[in-house]
N, C-alpha and C. Protein backbone atom coordinates (compact mmCIF):
# COMPACT_ATOMS: atom_id res chain seq x y z
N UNK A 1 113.32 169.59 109.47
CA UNK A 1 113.82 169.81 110.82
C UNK A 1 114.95 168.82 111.10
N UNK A 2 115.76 168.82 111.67
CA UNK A 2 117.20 168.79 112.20
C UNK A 2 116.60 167.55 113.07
N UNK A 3 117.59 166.46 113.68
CA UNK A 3 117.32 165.32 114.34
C UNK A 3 117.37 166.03 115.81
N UNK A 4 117.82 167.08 116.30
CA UNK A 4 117.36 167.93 117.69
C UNK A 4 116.41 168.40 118.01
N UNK A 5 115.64 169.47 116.46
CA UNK A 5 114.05 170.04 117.03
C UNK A 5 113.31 168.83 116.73
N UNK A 6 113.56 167.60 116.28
CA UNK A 6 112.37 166.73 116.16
C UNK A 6 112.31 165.96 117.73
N UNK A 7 113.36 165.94 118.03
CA UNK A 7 113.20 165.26 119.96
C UNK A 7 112.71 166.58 120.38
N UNK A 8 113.15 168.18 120.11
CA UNK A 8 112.24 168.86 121.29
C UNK A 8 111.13 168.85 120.68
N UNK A 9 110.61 169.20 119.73
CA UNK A 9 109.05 169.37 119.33
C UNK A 9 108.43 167.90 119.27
N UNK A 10 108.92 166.45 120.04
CA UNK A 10 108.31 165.47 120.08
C UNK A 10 107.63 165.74 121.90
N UNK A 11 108.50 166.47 122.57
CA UNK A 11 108.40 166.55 124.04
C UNK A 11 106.85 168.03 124.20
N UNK A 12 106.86 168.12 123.05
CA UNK A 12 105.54 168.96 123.23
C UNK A 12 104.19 167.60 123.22
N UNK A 13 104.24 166.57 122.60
CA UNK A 13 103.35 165.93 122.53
C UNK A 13 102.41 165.11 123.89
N UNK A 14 103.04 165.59 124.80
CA UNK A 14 102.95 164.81 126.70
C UNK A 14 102.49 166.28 127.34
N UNK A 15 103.13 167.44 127.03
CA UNK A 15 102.83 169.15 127.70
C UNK A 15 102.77 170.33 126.61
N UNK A 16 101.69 171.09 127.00
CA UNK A 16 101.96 172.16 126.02
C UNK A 16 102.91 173.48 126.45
N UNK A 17 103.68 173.12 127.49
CA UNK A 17 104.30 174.48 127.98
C UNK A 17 105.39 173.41 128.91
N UNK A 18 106.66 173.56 128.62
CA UNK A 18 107.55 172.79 129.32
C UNK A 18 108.74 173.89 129.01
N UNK A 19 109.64 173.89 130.53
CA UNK A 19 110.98 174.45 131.24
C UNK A 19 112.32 174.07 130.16
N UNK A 20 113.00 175.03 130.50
CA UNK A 20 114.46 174.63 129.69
C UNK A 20 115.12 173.56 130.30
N UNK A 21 115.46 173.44 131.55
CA UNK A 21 115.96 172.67 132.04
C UNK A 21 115.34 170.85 132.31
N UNK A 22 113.48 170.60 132.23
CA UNK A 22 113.15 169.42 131.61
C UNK A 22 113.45 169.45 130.26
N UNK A 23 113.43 170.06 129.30
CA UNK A 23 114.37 169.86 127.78
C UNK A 23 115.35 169.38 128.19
N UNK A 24 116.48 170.24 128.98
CA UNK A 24 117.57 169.69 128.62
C UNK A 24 117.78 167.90 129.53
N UNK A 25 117.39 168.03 130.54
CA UNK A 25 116.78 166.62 131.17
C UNK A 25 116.88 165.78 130.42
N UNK A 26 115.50 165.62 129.74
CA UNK A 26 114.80 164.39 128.75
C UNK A 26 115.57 164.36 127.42
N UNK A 27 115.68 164.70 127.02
CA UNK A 27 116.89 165.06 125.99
C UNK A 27 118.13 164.55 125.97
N UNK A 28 118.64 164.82 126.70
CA UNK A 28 120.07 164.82 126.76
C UNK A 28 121.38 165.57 126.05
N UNK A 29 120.99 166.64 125.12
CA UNK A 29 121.69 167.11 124.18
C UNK A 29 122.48 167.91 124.77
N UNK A 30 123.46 168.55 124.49
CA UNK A 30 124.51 169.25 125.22
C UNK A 30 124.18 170.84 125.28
N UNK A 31 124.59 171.62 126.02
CA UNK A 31 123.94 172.56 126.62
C UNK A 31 124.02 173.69 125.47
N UNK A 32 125.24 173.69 124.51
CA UNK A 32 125.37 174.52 123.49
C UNK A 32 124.08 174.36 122.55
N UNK A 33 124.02 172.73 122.00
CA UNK A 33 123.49 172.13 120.82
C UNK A 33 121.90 172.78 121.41
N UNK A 34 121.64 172.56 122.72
CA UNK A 34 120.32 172.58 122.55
C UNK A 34 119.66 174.09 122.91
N UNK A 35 120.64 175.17 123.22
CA UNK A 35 120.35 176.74 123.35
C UNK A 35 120.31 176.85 121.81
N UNK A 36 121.11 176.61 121.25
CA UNK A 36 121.24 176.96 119.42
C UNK A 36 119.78 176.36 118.38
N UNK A 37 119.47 175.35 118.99
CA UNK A 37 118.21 174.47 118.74
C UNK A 37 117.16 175.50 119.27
N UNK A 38 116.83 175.44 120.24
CA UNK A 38 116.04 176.47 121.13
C UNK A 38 115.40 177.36 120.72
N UNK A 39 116.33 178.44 119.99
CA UNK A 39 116.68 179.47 119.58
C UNK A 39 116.30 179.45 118.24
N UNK A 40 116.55 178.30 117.41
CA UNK A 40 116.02 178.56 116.02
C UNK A 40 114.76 177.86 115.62
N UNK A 41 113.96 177.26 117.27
CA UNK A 41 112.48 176.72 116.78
C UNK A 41 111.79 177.71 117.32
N UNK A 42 112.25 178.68 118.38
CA UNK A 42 111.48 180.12 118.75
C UNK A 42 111.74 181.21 118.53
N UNK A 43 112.59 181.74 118.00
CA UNK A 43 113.19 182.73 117.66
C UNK A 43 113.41 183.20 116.28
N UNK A 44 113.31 181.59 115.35
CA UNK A 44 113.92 182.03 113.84
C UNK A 44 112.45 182.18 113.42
N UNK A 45 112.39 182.84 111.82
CA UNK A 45 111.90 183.35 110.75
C UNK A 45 110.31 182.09 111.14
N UNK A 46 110.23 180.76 111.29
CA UNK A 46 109.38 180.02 111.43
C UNK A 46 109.55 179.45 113.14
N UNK A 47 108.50 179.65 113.53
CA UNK A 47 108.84 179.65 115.05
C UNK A 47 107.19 178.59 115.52
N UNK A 48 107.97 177.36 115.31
CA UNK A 48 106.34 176.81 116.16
C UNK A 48 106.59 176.15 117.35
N UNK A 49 107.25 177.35 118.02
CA UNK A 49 107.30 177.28 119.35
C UNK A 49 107.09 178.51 119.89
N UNK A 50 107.04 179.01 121.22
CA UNK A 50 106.71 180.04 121.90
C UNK A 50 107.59 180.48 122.83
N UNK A 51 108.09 181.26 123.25
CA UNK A 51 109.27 181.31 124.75
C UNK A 51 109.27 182.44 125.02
N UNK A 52 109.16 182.34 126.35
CA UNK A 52 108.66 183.10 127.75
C UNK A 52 109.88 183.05 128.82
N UNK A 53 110.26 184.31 129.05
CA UNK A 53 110.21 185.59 128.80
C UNK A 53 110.88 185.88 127.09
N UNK A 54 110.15 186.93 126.59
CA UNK A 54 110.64 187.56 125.40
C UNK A 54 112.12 187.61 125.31
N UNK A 55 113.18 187.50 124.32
CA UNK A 55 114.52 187.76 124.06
C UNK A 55 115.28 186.93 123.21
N UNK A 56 116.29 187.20 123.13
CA UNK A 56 117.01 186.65 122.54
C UNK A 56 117.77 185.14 122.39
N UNK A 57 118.34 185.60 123.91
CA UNK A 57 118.92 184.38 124.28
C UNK A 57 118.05 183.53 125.34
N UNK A 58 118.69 182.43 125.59
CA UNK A 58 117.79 180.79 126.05
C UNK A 58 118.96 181.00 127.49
N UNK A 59 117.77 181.25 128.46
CA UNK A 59 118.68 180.97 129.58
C UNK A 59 117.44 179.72 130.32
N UNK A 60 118.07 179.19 131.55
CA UNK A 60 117.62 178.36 132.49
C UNK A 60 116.43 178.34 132.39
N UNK A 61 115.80 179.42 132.99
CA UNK A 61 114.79 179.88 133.10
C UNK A 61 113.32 180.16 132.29
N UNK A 62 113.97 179.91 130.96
CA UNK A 62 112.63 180.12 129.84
C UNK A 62 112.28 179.25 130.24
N UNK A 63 110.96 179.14 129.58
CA UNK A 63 109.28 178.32 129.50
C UNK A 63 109.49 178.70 128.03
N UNK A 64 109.27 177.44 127.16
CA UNK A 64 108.79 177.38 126.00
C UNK A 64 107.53 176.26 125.70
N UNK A 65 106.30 177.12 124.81
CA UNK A 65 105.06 176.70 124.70
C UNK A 65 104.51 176.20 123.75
N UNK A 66 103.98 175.29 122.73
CA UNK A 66 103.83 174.82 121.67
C UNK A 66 103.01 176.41 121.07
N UNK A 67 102.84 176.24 119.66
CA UNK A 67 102.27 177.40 119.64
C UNK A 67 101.03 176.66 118.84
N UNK A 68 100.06 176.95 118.99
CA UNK A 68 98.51 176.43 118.81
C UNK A 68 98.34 176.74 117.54
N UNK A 69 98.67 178.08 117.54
CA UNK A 69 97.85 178.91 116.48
C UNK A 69 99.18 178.97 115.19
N UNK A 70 100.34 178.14 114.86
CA UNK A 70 101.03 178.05 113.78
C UNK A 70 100.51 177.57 113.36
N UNK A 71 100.41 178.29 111.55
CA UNK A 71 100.40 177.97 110.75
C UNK A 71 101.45 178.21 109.69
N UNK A 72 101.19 177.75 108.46
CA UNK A 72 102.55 178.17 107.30
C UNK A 72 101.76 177.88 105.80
N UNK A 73 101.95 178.86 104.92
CA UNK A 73 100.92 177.95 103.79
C UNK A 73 101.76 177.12 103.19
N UNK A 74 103.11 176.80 103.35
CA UNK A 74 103.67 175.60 102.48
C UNK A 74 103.24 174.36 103.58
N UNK A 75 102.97 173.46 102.79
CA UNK A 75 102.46 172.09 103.40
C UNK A 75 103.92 171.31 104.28
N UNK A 76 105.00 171.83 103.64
CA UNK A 76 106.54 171.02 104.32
C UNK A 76 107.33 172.37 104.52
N UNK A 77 107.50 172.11 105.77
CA UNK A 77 108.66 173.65 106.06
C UNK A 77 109.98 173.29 106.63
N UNK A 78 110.76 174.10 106.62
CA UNK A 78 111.84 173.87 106.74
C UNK A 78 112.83 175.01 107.66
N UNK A 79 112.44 174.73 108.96
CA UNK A 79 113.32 175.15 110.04
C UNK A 79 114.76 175.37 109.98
N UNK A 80 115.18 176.35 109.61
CA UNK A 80 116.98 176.18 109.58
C UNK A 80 117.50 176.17 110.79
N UNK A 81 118.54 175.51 111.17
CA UNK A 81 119.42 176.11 112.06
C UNK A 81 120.11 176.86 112.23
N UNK A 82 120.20 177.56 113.54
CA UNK A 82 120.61 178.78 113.66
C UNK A 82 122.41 177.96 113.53
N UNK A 83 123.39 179.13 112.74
CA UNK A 83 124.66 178.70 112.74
C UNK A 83 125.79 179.26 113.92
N UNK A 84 126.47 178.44 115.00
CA UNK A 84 127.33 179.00 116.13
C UNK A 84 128.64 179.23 115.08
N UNK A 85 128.82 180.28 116.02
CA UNK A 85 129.99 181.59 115.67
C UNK A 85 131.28 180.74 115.71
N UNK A 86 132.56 180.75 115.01
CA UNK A 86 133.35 179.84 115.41
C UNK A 86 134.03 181.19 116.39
N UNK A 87 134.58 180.20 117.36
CA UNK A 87 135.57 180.57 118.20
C UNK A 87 137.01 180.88 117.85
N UNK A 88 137.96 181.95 118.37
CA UNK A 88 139.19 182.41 117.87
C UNK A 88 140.35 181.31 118.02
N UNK A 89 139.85 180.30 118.97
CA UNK A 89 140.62 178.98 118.88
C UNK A 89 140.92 178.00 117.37
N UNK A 90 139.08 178.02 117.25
CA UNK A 90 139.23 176.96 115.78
C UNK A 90 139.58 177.78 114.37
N UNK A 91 139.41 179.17 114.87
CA UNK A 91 139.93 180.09 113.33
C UNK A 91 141.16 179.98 113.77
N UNK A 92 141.84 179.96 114.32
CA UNK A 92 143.38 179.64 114.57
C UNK A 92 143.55 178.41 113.82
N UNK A 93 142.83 177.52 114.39
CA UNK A 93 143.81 176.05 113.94
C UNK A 93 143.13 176.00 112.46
N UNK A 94 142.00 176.42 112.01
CA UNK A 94 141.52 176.54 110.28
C UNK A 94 142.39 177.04 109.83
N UNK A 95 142.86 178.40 110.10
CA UNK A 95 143.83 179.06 109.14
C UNK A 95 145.03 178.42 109.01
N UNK A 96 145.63 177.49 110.22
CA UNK A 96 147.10 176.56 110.21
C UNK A 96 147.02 175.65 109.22
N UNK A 97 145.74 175.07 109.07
CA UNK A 97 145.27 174.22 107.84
C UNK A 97 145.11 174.04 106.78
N UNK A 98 144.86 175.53 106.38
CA UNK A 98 144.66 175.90 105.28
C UNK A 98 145.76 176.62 104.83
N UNK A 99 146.56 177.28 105.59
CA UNK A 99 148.67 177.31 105.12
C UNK A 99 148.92 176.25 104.87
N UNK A 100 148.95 175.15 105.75
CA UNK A 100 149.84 173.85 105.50
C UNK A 100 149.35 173.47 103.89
N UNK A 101 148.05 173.04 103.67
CA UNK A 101 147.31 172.77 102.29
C UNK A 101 148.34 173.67 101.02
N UNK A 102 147.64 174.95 101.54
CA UNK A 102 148.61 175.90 100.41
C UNK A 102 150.15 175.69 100.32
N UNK A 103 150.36 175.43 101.38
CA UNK A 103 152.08 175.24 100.95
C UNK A 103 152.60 174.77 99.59
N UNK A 104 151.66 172.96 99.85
CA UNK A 104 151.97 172.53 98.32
C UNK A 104 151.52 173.38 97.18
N UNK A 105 150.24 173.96 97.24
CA UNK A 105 150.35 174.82 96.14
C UNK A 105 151.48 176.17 95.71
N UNK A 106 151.99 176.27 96.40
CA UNK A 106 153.21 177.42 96.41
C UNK A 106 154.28 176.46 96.26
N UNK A 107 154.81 174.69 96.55
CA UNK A 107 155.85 174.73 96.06
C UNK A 107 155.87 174.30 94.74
N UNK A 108 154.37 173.51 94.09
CA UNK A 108 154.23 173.53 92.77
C UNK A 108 154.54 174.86 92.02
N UNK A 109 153.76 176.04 92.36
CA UNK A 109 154.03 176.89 91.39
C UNK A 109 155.34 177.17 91.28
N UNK A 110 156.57 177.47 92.18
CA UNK A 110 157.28 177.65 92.31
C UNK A 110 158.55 176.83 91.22
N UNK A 111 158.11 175.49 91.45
CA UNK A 111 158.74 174.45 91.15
C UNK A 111 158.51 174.70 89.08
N UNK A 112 157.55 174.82 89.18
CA UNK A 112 156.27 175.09 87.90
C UNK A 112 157.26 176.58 87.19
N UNK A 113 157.49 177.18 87.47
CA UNK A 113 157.96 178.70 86.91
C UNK A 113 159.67 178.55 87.16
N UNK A 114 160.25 177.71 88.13
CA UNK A 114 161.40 177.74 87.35
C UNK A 114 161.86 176.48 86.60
N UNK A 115 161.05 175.69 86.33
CA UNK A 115 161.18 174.77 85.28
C UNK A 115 161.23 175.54 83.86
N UNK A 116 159.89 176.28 83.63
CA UNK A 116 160.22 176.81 82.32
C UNK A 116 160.80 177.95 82.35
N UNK A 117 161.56 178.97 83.04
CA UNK A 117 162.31 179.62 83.05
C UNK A 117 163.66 179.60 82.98
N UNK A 118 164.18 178.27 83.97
CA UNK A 118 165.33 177.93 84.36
C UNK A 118 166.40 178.55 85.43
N UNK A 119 166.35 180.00 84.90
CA UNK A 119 167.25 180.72 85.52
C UNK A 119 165.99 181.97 86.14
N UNK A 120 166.23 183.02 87.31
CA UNK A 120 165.26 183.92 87.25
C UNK A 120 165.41 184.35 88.69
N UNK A 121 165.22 186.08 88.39
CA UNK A 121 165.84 186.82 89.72
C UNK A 121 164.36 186.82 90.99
N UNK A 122 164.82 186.65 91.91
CA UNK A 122 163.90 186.18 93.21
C UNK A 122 163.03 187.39 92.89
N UNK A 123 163.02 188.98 92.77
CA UNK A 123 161.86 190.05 92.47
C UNK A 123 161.11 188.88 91.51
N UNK A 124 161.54 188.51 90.16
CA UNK A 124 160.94 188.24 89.05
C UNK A 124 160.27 186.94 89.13
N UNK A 125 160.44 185.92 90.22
CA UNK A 125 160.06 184.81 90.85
C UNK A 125 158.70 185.08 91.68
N UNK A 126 159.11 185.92 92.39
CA UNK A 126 157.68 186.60 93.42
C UNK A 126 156.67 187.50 92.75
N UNK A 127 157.30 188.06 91.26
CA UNK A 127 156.17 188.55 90.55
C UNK A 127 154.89 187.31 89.71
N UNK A 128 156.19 186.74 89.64
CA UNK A 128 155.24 185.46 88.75
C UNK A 128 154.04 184.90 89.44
N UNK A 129 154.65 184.45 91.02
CA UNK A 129 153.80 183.79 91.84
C UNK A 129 152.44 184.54 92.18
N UNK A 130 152.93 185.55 92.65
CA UNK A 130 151.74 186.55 93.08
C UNK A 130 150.79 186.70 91.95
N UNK A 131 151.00 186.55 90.39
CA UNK A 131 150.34 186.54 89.26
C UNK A 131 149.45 184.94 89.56
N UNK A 132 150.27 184.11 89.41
CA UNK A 132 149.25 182.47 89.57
C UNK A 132 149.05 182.14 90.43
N UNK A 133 149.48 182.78 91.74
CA UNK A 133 148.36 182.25 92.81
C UNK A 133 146.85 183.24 92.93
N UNK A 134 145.75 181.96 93.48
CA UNK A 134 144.88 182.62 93.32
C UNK A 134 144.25 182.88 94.60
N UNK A 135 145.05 183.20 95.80
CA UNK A 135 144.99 182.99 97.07
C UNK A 135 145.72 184.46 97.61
N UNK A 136 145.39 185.18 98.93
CA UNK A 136 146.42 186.31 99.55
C UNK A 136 147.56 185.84 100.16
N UNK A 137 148.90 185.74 99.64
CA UNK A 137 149.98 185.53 100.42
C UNK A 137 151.08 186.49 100.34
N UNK A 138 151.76 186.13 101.50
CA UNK A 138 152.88 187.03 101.31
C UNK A 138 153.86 187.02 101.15
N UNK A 139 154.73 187.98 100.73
CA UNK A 139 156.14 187.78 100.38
C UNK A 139 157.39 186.77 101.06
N UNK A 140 156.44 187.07 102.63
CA UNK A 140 157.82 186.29 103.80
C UNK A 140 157.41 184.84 103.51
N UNK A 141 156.00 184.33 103.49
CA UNK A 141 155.76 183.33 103.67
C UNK A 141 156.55 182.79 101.86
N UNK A 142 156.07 182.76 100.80
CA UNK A 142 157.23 182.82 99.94
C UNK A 142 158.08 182.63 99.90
N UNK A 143 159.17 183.41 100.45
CA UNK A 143 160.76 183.01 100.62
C UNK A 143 160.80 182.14 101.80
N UNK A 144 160.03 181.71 102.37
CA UNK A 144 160.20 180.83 103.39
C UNK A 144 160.02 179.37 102.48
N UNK A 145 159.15 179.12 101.81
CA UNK A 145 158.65 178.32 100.80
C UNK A 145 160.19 178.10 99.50
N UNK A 146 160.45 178.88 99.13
CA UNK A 146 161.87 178.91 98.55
C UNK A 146 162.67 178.70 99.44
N UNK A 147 163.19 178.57 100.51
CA UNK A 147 164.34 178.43 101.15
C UNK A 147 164.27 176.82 101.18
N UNK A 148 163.06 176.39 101.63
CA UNK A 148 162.52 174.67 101.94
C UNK A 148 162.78 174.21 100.62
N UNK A 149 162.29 174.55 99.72
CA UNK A 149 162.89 174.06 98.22
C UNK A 149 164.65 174.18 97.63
N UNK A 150 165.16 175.40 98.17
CA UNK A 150 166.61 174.95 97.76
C UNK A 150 166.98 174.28 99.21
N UNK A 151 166.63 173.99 100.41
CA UNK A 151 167.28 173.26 101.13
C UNK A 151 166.97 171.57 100.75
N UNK A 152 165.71 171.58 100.25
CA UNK A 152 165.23 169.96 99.32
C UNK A 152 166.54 169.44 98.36
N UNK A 153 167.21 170.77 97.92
CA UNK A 153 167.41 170.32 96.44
C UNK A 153 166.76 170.57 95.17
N UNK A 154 165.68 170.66 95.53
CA UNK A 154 164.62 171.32 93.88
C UNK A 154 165.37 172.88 93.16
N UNK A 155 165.60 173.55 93.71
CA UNK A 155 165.91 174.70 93.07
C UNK A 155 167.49 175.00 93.54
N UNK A 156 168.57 175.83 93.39
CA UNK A 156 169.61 175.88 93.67
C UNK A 156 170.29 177.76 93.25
N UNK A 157 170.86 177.94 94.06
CA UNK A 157 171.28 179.25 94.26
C UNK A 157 172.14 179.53 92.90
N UNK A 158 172.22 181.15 92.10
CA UNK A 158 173.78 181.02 91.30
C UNK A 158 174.86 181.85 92.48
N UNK A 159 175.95 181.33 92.12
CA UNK A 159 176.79 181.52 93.00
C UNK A 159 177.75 182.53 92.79
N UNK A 160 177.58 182.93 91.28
CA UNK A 160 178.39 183.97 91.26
C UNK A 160 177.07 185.33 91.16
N UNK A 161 175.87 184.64 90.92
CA UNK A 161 174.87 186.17 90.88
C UNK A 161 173.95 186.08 92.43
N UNK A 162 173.85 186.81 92.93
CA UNK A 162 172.85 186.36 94.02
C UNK A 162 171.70 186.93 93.64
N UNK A 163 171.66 187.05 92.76
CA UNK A 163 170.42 188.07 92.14
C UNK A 163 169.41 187.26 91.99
N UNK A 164 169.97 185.72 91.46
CA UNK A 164 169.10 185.19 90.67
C UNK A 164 169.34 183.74 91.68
């Protein structure tokens, strides 16, 4: 058990039937942490707790009850926590994170394939890449990645082919 259901399932030891709102009281845990807690000592797969009214979700209003009659035949169990959904905020800023990361891997390869090539037409550059990366990217992001490299200096335009 998690350092949260061991403070709520310690607050069974004073009452056998105590309110959401003395949890969240005596406790102090934050209103997310301790609905998600809640939820996975009455609700999940091992439940030695009880909560009244029946459902899903943990509002104000539940009564949760020790439950008398749990049992389990493993001698040590192991309560998971229930996992919160990420929000379209932090998949935003994950995915910014995980471009920025990849970048360097796109200007290595990049850097990587026209070293041993030397010379090589931008189709035949973006075939290569798309071959050794082992990630979904795309073409724009690519030539965006090449443009930052010949504006570095690492790579350099031919001037009489634009091909290449």
């Amino acid at each position: 058990v998690s350092l949260y259901q061991s403070v709520i399932l310690l607050l069974f030891n004073d009452a056998d039937e105590i309110g959401y709102r003395y949890i969240r009281d005596h406790t102090g845990i934050e209103e997310a942490d301790l609905k998600r807690t809640l939820q996975s000592l009455a609700l999940g797969p091992v439940r030695p707790i009880k909560k009244r009214p029946k459902g899903k979700d943990v509002t104000e209003d539940d009564l949760f009850a020790y439950a008398s009659d749990f049992s389990h035949k493993q001698l040590r169990i192991k309560v998971n926590q229930i996992q919160m959904k990420e929000t379209p905020e932090e998949q935003k800023h994950c995915n910014e994170k995980i471009f920025a990361d990849r970048q360097y891997q796109i200007d290595a390869a990049i850097v990587r394939i026209m070293k041993a090539r030397k010379s090589l037409t931008h189709s035949g550059l973006l075939q290569e890449l798309f071959a050794i990366l082992k990630f979904p990217v795309q073409a724009v992001d690519l030539k965006k990645r090449m443009e930052s490299l010949i504006e570095r200096e690492y790579m350099v335009r031919d001037e009489e082919n634009t091909s290449l």
